[in-house]
PDB file of N, CA and C in Angstrom:
ATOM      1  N   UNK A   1       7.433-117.940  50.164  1.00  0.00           N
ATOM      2  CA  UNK A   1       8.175-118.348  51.342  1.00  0.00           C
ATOM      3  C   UNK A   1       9.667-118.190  51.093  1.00  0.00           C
ATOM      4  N   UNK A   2      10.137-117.339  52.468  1.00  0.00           N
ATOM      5  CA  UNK A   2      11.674-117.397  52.004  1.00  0.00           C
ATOM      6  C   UNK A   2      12.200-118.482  51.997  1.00  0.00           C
ATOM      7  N   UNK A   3      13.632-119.020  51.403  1.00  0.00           N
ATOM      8  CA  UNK A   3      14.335-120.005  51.278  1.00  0.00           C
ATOM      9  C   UNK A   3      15.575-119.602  52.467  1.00  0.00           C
ATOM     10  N   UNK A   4      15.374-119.690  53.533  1.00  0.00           N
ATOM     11  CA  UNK A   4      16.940-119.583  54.661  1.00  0.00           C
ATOM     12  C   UNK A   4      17.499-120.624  54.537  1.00  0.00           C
ATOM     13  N   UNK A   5      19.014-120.043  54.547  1.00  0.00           N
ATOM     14  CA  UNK A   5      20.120-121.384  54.989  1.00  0.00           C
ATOM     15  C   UNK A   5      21.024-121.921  56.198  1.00  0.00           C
ATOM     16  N   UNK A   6      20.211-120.249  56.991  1.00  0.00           N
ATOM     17  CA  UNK A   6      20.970-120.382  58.781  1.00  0.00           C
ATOM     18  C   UNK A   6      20.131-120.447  59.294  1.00  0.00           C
ATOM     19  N   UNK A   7      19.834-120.684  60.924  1.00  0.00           N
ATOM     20  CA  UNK A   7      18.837-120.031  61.924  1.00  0.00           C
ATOM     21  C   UNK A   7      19.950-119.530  63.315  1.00  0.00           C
ATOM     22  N   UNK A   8      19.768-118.208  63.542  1.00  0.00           N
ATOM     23  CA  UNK A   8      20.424-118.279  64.507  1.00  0.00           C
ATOM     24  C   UNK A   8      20.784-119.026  65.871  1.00  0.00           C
ATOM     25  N   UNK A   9      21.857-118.672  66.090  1.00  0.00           N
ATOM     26  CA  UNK A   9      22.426-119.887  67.392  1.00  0.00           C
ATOM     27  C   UNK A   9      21.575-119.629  68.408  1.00  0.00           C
ATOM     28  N   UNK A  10      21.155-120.910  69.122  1.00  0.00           N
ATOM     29  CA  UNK A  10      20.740-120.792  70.732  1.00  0.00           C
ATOM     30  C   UNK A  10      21.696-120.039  71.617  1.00  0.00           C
ATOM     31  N   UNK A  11      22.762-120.208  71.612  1.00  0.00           N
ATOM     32  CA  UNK A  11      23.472-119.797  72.716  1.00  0.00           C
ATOM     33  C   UNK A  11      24.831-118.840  72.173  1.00  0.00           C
ATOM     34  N   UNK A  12      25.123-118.191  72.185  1.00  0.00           N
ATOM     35  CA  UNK A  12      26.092-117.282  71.747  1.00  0.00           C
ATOM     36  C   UNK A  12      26.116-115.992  70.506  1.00  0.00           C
ATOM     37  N   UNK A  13      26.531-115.796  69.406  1.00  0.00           N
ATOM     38  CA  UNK A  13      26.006-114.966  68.584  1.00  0.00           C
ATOM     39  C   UNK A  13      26.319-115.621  67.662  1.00  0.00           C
ATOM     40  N   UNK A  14      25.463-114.921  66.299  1.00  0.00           N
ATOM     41  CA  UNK A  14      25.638-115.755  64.716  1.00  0.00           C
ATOM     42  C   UNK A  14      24.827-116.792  64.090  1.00  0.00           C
ATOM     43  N   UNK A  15      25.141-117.808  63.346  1.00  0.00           N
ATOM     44  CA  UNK A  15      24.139-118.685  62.965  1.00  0.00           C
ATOM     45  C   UNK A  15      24.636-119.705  62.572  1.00  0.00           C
ATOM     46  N   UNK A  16      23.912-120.942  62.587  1.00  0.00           N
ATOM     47  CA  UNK A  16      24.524-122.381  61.842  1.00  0.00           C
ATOM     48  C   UNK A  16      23.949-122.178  60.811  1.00  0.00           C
ATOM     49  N   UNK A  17      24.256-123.331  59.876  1.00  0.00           N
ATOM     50  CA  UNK A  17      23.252-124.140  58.587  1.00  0.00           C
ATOM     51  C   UNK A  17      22.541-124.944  59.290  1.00  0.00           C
ATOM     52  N   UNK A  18      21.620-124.664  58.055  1.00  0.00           N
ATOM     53  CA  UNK A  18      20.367-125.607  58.554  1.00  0.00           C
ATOM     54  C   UNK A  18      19.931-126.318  57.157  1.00  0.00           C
ATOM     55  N   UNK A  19      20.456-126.823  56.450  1.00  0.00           N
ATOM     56  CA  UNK A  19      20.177-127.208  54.815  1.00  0.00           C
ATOM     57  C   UNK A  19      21.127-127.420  54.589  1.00  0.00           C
ATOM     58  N   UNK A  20      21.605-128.132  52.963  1.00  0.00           N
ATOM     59  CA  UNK A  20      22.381-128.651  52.120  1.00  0.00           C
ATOM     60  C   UNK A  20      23.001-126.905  52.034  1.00  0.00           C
ATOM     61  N   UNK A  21      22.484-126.544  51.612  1.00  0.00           N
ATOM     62  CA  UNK A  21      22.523-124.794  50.573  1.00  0.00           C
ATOM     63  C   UNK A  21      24.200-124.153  51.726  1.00  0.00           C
ATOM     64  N   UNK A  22      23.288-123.855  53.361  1.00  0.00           N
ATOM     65  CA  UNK A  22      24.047-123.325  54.089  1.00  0.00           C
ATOM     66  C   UNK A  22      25.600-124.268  54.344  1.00  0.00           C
ATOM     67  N   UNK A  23      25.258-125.595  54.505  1.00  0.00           N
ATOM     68  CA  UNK A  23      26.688-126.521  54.726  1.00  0.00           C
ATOM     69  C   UNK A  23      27.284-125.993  53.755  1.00  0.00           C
ATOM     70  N   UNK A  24      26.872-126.186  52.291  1.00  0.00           N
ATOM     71  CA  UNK A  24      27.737-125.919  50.858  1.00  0.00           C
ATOM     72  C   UNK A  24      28.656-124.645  51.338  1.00  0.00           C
ATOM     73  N   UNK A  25      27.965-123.532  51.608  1.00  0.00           N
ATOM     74  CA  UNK A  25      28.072-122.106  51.689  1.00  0.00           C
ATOM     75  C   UNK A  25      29.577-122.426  52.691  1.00  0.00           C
ATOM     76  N   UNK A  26      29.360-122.785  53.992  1.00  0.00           N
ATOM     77  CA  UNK A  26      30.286-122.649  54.719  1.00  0.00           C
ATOM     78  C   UNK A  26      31.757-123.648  54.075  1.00  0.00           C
ATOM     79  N   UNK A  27      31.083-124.604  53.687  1.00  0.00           N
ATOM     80  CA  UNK A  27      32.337-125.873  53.005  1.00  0.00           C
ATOM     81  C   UNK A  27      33.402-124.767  51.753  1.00  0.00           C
ATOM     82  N   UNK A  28      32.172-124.401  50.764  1.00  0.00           N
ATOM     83  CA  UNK A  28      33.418-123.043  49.934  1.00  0.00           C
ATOM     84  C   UNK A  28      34.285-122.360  50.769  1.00  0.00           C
ATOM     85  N   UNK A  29      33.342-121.348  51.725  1.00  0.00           N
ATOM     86  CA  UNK A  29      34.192-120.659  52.282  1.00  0.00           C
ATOM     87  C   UNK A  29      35.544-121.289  52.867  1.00  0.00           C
ATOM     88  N   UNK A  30      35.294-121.844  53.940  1.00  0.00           N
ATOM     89  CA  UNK A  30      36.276-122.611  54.186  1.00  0.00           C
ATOM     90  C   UNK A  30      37.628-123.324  52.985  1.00  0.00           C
ATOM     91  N   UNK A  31      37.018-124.089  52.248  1.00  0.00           N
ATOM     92  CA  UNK A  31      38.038-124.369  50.900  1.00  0.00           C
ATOM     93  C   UNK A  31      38.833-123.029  50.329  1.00  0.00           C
ATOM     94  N   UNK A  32      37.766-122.004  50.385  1.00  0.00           N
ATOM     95  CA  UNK A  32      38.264-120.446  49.462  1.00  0.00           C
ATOM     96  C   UNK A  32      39.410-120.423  50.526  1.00  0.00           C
ATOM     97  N   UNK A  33      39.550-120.459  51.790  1.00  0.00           N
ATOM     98  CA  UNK A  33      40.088-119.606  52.645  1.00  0.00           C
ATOM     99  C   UNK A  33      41.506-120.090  52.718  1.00  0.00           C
ATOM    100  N   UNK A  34      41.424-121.918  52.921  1.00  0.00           N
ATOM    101  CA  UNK A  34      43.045-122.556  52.238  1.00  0.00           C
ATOM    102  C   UNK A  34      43.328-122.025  51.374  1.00  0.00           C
ATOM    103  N   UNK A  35      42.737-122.463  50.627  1.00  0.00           N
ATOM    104  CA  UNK A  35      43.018-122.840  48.543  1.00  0.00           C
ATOM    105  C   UNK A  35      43.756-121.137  48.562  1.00  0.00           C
ATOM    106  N   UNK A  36      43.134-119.801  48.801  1.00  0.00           N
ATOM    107  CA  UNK A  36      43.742-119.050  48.513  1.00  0.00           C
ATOM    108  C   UNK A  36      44.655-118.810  49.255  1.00  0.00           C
ATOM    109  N   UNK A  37      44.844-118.647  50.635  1.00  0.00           N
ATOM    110  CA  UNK A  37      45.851-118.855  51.372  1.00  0.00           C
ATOM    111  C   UNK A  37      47.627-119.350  50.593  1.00  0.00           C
ATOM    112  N   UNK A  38      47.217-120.449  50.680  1.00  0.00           N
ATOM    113  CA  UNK A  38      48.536-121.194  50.047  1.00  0.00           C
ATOM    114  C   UNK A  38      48.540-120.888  48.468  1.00  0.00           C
ATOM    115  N   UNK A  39      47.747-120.445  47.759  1.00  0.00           N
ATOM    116  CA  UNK A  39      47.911-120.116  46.779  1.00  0.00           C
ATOM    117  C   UNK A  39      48.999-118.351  46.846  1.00  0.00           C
ATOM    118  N   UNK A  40      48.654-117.315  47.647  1.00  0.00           N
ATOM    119  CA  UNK A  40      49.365-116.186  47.799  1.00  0.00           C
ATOM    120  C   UNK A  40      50.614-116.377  48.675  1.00  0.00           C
ATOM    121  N   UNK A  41      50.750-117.636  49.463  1.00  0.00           N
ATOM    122  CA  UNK A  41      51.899-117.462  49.624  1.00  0.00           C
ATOM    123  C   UNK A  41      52.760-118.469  49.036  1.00  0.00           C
ATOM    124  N   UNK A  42      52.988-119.478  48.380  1.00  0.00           N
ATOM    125  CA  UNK A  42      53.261-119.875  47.443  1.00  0.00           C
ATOM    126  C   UNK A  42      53.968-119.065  46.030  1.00  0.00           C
ATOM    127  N   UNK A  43      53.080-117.832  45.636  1.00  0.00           N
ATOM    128  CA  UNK A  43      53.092-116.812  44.467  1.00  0.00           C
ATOM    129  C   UNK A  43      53.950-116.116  45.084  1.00  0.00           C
ATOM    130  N   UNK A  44      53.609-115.306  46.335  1.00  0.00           N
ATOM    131  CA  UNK A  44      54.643-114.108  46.908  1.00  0.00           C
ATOM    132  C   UNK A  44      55.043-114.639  47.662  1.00  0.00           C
ATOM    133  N   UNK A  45      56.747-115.618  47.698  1.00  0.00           N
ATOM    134  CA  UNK A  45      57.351-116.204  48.649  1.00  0.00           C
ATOM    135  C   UNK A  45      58.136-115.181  49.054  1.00  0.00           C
ATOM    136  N   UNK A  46      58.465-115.201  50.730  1.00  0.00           N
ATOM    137  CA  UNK A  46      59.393-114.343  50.969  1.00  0.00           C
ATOM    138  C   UNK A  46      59.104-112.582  50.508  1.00  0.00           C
ATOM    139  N   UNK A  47      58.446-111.901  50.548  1.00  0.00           N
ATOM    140  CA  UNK A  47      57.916-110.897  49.988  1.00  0.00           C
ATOM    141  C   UNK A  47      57.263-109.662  51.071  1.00  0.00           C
ATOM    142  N   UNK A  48      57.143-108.711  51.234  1.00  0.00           N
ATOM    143  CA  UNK A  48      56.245-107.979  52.423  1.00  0.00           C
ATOM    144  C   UNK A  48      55.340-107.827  52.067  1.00  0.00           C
ATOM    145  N   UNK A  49      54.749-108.752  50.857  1.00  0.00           N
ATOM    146  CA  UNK A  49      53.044-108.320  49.991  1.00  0.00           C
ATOM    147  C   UNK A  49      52.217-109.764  50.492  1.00  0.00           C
ATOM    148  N   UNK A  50      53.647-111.018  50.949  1.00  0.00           N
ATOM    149  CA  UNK A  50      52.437-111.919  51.176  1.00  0.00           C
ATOM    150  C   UNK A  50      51.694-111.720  52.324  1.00  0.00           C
ATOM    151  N   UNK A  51      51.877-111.140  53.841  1.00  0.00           N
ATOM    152  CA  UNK A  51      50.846-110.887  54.770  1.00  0.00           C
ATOM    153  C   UNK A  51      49.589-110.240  54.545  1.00  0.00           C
ATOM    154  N   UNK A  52      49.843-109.032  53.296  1.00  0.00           N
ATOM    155  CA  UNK A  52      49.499-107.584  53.237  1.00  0.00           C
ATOM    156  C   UNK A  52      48.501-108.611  52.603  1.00  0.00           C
ATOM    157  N   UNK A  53      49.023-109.220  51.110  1.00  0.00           N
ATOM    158  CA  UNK A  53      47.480-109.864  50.284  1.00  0.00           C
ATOM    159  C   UNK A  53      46.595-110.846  50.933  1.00  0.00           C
ATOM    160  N   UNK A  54      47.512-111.553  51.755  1.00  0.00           N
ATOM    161  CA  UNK A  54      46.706-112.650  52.640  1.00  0.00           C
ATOM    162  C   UNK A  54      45.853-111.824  53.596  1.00  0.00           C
ATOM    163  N   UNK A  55      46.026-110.578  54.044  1.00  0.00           N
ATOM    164  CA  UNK A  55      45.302-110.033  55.070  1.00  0.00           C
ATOM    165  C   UNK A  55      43.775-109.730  54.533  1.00  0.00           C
ATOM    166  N   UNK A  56      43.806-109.017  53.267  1.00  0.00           N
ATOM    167  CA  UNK A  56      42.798-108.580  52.129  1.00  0.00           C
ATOM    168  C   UNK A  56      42.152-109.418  51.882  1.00  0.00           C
ATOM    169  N   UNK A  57      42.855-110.294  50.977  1.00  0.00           N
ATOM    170  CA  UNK A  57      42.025-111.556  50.720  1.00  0.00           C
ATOM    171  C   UNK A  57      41.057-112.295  51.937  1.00  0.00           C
ATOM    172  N   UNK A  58      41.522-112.587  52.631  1.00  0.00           N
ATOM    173  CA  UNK A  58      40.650-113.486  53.890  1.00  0.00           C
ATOM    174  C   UNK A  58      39.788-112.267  54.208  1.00  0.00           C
ATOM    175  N   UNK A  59      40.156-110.812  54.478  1.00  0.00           N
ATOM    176  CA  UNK A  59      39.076-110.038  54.982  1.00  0.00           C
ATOM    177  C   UNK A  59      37.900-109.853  54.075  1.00  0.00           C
ATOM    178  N   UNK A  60      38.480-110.077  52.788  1.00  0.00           N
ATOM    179  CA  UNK A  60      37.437-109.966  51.784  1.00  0.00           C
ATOM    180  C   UNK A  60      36.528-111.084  51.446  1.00  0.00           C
ATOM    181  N   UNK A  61      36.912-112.361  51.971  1.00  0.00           N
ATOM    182  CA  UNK A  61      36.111-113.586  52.040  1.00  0.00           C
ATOM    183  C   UNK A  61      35.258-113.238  53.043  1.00  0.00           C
ATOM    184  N   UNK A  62      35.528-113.183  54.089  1.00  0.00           N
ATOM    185  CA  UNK A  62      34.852-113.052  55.631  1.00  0.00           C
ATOM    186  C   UNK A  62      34.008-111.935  55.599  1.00  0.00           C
ATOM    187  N   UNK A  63      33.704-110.754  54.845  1.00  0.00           N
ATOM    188  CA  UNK A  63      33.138-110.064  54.842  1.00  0.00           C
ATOM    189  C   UNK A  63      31.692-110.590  53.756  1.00  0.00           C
ATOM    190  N   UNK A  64      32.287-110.912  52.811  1.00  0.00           N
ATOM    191  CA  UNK A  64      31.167-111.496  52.077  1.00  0.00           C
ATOM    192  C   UNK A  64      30.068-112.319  52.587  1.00  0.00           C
ATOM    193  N   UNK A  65      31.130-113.801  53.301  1.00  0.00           N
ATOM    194  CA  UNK A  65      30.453-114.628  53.792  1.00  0.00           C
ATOM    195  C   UNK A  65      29.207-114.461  54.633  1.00  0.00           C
ATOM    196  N   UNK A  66      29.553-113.785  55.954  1.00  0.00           N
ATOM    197  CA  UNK A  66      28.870-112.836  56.386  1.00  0.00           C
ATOM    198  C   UNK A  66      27.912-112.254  55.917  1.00  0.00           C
ATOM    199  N   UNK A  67      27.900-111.388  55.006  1.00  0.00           N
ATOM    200  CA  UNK A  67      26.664-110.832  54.452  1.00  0.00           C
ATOM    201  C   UNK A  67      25.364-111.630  53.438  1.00  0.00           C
ATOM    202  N   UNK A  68      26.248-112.479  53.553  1.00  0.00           N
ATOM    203  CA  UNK A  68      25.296-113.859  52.498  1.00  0.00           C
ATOM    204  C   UNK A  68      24.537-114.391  54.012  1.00  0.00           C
ATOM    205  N   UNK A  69      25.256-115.115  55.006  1.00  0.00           N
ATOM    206  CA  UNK A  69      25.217-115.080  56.420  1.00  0.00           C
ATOM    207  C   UNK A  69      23.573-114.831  56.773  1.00  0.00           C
ATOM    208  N   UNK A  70      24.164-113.291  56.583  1.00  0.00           N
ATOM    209  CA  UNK A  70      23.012-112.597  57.474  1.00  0.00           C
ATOM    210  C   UNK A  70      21.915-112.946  56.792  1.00  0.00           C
ATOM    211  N   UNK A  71      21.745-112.094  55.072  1.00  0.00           N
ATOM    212  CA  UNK A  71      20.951-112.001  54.408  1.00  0.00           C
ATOM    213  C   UNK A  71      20.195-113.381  54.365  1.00  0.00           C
ATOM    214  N   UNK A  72      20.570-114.562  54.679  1.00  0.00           N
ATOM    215  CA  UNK A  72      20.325-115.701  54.266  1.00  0.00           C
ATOM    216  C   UNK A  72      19.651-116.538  55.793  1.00  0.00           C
ATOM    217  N   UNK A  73      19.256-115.657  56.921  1.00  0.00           N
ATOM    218  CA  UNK A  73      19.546-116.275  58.288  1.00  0.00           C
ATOM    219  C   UNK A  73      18.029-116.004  58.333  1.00  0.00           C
ATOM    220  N   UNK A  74      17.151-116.721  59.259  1.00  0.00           N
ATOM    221  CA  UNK A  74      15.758-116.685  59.418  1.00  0.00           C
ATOM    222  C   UNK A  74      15.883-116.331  60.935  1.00  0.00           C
ATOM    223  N   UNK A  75      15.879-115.015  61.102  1.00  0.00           N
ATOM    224  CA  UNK A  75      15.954-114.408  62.117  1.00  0.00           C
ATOM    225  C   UNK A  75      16.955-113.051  62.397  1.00  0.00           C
ATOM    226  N   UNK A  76      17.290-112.572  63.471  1.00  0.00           N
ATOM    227  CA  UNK A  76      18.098-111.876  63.846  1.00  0.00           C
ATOM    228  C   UNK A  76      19.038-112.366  64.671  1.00  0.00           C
ATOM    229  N   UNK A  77      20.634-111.652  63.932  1.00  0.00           N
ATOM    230  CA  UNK A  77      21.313-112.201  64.891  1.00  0.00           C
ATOM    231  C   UNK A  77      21.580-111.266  66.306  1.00  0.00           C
ATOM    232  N   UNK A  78      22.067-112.091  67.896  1.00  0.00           N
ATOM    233  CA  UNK A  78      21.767-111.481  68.652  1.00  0.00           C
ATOM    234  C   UNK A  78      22.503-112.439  69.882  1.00  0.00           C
ATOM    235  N   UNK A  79      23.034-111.697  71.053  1.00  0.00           N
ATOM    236  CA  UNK A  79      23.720-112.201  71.491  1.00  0.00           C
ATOM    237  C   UNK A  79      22.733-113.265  72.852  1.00  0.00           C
ATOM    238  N   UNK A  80      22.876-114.148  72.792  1.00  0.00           N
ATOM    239  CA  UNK A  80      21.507-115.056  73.786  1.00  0.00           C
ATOM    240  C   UNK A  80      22.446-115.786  74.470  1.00  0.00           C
TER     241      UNK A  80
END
């Protein structure tokens, strides 16, 4: 039996948690997404690299997340 940590949404697109596992999942992300945030701009104050790394970084969280997301969702996602 698979182990899912989303089920997709009733009404719109994507998925909640549905378990300890999926809350955790979204609570990191979320923490990753400050914590590094203020961590790159903090490091590159005043700089034309802090948008550029902050842009990367978050796209590179959000892309992950997502694919854990999906892989992890008991169903298909779909717009309802």
């Amino acid at each position: 039996m698979a182990d899912y940590w989303f089920e997709p949404k009733e009404q719109g697109y994507g998925a909640v948690p549905i378990n300890g596992k999926g809350l955790a999942l979204t609570l990191i992300f979320a923490v990753a997404v400050i914590a590094g945030s203020l961590a790159i701009i903090f490091t590159f104050r005043e700089t034309w690299l802090t948008p550029v790394l902050g842009l990367f970084y978050i796209l590179a969280l959000v892309v992950a997340f997502l694919r854990i997301c999906r892989r992890k969702t008991n169903g298909p996602w779909r717009w309802r």
